[in-house]
PDB file of N, CA and C in Angstrom:
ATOM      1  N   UNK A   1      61.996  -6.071   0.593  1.00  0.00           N
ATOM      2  CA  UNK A   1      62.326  -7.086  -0.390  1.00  0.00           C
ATOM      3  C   UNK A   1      61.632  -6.795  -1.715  1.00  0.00           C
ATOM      4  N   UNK A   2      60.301  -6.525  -1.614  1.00  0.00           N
ATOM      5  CA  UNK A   2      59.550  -6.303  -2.927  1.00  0.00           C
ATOM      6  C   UNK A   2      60.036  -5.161  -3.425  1.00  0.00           C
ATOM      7  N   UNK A   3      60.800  -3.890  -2.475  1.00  0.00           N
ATOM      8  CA  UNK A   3      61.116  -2.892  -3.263  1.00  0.00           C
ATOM      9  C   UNK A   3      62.174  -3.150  -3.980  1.00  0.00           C
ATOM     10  N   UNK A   4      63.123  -3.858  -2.976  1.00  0.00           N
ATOM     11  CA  UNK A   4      64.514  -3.896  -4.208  1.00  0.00           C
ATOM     12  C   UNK A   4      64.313  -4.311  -5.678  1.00  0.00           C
ATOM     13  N   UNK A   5      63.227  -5.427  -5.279  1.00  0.00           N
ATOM     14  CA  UNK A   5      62.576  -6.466  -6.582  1.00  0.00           C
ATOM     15  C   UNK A   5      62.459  -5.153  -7.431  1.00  0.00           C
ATOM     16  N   UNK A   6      61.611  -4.444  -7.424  1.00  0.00           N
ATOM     17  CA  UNK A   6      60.542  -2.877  -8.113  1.00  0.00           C
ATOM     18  C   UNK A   6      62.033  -2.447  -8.639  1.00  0.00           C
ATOM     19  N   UNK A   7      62.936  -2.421  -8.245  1.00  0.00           N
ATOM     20  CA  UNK A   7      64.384  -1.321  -8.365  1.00  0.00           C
ATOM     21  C   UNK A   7      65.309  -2.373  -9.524  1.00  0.00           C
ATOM     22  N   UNK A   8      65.390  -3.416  -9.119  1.00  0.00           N
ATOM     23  CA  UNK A   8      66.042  -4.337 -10.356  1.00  0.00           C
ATOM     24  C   UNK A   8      65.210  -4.038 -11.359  1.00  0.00           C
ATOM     25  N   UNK A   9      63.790  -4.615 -11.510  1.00  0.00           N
ATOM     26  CA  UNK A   9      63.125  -4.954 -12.509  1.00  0.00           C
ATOM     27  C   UNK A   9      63.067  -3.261 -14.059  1.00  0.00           C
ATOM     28  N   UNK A  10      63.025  -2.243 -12.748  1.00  0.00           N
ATOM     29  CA  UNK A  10      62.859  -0.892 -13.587  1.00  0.00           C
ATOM     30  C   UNK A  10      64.225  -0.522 -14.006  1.00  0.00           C
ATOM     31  N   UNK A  11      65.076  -1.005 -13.176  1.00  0.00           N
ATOM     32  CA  UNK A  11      66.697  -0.552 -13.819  1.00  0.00           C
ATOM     33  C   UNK A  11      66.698  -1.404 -15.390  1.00  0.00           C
ATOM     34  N   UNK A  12      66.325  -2.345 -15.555  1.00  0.00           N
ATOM     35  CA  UNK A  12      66.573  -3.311 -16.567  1.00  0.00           C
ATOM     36  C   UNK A  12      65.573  -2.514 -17.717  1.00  0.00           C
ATOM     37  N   UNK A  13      64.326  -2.541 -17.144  1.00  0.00           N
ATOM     38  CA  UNK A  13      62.901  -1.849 -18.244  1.00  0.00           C
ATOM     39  C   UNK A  13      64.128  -0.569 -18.940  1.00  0.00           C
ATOM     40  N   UNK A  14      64.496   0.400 -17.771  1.00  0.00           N
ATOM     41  CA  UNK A  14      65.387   1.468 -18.376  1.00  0.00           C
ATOM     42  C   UNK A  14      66.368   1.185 -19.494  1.00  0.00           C
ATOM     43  N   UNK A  15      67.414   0.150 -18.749  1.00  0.00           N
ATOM     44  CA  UNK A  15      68.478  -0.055 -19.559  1.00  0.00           C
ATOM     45  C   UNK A  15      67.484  -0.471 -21.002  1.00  0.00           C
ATOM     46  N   UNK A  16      67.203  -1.238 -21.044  1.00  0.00           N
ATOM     47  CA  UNK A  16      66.812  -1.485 -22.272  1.00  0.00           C
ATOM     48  C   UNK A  16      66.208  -0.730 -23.592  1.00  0.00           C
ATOM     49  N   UNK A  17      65.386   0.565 -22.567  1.00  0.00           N
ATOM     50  CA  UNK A  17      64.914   1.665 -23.161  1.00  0.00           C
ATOM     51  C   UNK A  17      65.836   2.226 -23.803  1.00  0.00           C
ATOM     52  N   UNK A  18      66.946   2.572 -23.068  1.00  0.00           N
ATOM     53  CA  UNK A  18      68.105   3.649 -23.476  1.00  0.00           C
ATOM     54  C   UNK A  18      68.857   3.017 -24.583  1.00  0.00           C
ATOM     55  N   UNK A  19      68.969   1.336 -24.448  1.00  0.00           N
ATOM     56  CA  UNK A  19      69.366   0.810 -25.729  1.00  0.00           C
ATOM     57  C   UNK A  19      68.678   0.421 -26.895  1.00  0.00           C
ATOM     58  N   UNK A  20      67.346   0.427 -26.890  1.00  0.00           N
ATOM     59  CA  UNK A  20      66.257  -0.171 -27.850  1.00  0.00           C
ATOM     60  C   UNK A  20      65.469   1.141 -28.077  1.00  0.00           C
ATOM     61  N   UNK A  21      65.525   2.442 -28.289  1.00  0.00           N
ATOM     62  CA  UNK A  21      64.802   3.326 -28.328  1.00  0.00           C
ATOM     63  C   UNK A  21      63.979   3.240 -29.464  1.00  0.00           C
ATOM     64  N   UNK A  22      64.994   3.189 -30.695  1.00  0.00           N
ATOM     65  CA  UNK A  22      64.179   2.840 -31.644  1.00  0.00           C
ATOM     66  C   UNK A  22      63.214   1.360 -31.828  1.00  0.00           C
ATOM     67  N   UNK A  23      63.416   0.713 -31.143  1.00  0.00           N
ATOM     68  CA  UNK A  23      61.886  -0.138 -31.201  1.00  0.00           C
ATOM     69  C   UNK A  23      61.165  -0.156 -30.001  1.00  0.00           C
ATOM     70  N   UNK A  24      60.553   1.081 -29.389  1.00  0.00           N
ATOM     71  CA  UNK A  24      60.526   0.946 -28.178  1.00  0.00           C
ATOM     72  C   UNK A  24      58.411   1.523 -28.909  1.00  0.00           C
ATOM     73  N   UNK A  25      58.431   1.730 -29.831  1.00  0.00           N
ATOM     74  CA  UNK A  25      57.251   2.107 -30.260  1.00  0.00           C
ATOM     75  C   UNK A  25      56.167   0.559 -30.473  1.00  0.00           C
ATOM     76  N   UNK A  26      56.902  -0.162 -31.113  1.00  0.00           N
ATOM     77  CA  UNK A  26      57.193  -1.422 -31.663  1.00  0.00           C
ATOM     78  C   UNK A  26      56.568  -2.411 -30.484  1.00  0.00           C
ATOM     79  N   UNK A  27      57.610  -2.222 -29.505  1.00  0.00           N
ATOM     80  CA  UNK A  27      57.595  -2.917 -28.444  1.00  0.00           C
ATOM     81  C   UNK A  27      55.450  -2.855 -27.627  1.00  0.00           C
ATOM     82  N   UNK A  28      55.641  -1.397 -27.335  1.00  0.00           N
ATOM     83  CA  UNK A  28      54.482  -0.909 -27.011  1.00  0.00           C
ATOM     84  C   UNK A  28      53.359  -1.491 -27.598  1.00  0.00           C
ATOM     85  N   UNK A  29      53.019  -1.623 -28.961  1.00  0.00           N
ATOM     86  CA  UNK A  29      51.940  -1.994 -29.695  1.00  0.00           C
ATOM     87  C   UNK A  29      51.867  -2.847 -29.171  1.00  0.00           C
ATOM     88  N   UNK A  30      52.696  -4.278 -29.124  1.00  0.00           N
ATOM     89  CA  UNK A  30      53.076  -5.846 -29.044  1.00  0.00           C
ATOM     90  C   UNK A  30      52.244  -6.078 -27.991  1.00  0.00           C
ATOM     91  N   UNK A  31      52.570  -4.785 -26.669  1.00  0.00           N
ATOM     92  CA  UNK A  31      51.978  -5.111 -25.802  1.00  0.00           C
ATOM     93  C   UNK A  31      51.008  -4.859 -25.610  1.00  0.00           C
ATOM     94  N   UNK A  32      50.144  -3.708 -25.881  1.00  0.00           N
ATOM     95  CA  UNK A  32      48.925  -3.725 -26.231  1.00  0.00           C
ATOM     96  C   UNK A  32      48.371  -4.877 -26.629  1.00  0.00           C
ATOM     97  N   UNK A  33      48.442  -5.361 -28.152  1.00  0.00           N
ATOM     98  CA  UNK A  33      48.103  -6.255 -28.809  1.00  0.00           C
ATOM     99  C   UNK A  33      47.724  -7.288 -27.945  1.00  0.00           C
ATOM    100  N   UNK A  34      48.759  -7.690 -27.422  1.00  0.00           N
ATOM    101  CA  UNK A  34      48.694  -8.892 -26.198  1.00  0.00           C
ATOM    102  C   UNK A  34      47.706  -8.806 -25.219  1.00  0.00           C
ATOM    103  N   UNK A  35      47.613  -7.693 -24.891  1.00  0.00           N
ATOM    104  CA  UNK A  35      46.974  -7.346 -23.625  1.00  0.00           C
ATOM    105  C   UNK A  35      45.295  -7.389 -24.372  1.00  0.00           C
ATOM    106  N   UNK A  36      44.503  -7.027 -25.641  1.00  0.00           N
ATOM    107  CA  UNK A  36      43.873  -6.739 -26.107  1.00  0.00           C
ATOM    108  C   UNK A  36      43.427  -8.580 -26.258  1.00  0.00           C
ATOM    109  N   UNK A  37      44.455  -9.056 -26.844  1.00  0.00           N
ATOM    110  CA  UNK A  37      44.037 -10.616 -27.292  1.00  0.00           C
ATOM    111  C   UNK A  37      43.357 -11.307 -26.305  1.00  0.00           C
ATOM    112  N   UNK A  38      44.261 -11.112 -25.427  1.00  0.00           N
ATOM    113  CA  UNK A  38      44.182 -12.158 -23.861  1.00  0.00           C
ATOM    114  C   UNK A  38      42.694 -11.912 -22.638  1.00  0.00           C
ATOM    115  N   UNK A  39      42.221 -10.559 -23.326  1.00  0.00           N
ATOM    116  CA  UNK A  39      41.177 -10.088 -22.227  1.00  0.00           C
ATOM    117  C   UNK A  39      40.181 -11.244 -22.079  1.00  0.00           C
ATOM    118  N   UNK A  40      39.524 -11.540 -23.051  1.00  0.00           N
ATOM    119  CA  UNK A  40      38.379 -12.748 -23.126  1.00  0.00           C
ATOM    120  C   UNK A  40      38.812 -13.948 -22.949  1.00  0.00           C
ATOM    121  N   UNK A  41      40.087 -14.398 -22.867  1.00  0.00           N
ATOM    122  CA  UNK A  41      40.602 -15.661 -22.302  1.00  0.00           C
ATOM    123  C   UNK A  41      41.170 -16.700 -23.330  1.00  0.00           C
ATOM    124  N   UNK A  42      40.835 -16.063 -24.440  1.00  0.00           N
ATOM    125  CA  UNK A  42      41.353 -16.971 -25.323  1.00  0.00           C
ATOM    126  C   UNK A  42      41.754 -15.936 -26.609  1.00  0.00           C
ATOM    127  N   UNK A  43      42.615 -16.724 -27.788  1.00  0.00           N
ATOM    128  CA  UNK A  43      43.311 -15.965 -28.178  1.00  0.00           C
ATOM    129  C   UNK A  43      42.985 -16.400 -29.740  1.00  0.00           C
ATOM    130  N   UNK A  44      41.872 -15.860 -30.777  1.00  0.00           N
ATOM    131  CA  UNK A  44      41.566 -16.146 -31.954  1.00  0.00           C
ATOM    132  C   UNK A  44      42.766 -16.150 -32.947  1.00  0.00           C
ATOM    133  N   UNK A  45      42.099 -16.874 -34.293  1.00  0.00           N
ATOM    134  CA  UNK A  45      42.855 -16.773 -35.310  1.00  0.00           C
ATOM    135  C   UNK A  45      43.908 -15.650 -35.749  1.00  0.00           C
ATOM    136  N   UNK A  46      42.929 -14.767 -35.867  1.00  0.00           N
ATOM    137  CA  UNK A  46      43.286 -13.263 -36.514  1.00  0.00           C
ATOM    138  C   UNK A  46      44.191 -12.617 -35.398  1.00  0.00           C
ATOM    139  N   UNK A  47      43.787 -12.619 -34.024  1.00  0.00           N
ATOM    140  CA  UNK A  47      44.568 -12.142 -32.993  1.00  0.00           C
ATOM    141  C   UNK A  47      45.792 -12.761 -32.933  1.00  0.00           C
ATOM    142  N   UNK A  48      45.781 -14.042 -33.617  1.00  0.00           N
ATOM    143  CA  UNK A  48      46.999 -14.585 -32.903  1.00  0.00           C
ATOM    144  C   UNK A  48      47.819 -13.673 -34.270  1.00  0.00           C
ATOM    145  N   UNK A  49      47.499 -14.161 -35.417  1.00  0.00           N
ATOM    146  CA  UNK A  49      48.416 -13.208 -36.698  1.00  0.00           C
ATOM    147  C   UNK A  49      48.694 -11.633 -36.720  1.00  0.00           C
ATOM    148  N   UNK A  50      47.838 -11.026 -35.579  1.00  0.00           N
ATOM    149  CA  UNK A  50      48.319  -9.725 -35.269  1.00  0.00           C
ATOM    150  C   UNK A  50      49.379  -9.760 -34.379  1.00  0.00           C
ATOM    151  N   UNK A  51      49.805 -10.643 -33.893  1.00  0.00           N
ATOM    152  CA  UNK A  51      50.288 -10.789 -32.228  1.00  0.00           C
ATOM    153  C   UNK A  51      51.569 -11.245 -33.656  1.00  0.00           C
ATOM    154  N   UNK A  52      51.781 -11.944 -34.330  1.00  0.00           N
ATOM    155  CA  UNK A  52      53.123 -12.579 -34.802  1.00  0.00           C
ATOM    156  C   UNK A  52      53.175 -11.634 -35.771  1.00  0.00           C
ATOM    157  N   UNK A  53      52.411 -10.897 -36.304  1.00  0.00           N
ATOM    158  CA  UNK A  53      52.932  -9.594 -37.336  1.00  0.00           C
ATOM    159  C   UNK A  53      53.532  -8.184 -36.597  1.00  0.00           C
ATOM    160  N   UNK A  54      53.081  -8.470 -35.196  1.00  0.00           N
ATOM    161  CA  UNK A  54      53.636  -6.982 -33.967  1.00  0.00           C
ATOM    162  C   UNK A  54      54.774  -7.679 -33.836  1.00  0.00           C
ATOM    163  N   UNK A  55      55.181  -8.789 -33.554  1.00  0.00           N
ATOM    164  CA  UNK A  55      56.479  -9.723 -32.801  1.00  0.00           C
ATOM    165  C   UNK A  55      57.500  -9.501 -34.074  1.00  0.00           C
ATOM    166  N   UNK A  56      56.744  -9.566 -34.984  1.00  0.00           N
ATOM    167  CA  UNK A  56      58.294  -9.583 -36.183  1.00  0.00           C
ATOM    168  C   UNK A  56      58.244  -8.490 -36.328  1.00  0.00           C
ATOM    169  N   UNK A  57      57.671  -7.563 -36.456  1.00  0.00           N
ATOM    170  CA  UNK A  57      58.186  -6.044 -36.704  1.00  0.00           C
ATOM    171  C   UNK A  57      58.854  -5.700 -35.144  1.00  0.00           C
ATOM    172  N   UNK A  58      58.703  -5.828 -34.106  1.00  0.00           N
ATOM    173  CA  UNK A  58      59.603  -5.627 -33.215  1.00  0.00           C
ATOM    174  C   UNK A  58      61.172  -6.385 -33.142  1.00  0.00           C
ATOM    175  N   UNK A  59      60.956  -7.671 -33.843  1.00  0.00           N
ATOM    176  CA  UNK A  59      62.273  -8.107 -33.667  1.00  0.00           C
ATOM    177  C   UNK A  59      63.273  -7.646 -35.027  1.00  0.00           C
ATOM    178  N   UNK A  60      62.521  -7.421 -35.946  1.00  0.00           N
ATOM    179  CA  UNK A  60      63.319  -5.930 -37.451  1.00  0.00           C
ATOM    180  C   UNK A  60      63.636  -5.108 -36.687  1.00  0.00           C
ATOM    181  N   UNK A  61      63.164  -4.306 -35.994  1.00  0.00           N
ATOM    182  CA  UNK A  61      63.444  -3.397 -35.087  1.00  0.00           C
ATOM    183  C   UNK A  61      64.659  -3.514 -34.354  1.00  0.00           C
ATOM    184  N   UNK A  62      64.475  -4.306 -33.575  1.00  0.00           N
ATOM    185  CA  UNK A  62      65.828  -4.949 -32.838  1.00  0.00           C
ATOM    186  C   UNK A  62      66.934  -4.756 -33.513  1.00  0.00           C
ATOM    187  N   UNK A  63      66.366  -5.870 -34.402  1.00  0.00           N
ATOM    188  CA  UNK A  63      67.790  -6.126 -35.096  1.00  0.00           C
ATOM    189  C   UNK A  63      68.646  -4.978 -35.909  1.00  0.00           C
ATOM    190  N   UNK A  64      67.570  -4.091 -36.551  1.00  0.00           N
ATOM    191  CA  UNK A  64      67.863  -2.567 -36.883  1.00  0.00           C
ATOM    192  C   UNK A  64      68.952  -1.950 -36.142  1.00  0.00           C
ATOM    193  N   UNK A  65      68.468  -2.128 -34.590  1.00  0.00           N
ATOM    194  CA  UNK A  65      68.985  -1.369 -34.172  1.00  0.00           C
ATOM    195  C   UNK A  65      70.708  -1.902 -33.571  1.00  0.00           C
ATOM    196  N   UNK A  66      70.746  -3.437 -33.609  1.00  0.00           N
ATOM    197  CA  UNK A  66      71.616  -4.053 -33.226  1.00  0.00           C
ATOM    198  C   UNK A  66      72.708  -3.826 -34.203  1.00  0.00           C
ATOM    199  N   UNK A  67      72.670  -3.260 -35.398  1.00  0.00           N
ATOM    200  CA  UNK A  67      73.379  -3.137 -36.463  1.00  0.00           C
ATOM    201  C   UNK A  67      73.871  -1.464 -36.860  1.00  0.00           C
ATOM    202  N   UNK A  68      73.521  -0.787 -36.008  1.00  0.00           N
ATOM    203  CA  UNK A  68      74.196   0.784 -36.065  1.00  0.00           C
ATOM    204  C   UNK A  68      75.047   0.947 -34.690  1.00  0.00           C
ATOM    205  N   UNK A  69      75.844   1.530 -35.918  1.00  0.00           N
ATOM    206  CA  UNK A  69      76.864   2.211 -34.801  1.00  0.00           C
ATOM    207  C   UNK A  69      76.698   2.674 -33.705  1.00  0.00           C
ATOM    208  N   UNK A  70      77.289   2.517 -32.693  1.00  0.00           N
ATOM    209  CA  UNK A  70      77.155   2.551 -31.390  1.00  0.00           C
ATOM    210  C   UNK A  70      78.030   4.565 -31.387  1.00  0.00           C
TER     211      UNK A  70
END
């Protein structure tokens, strides 16, 4: 059961890769960022404005990419 779970969840991570390549750099930081904020349990001023300055440059990204030709 948990594997099929592992097999959906990475088919989707993929698909998305193969369609979001170009913000897939974008994406990465965000998560860092996140992961960096959240360690000490709480989430400061400045962290939080890094965390919404990674989120909008990933969603430019997106949208970048939502707008070229296929």
């Amino acid at each position: 059961m948990i594997k099929k779970l592992m097999e959906i969840k990475w088919r989707k991570v993929f698909k998305f890769a193969m369609e979001n390549v170009s913000a897939l750099d974008e994406l990465m930081e965000l998560i860092e960022t996140s992961k960096d904020a959240v360690a000490d349990g709480k989430i400061t001023n400045e962290e939080r404005s890094q965390l919404m300055s990674k989120y909008w440059k990933l969603i430019k990204a997106l949208k970048e990419n939502q707008n070229q030709p296929q």
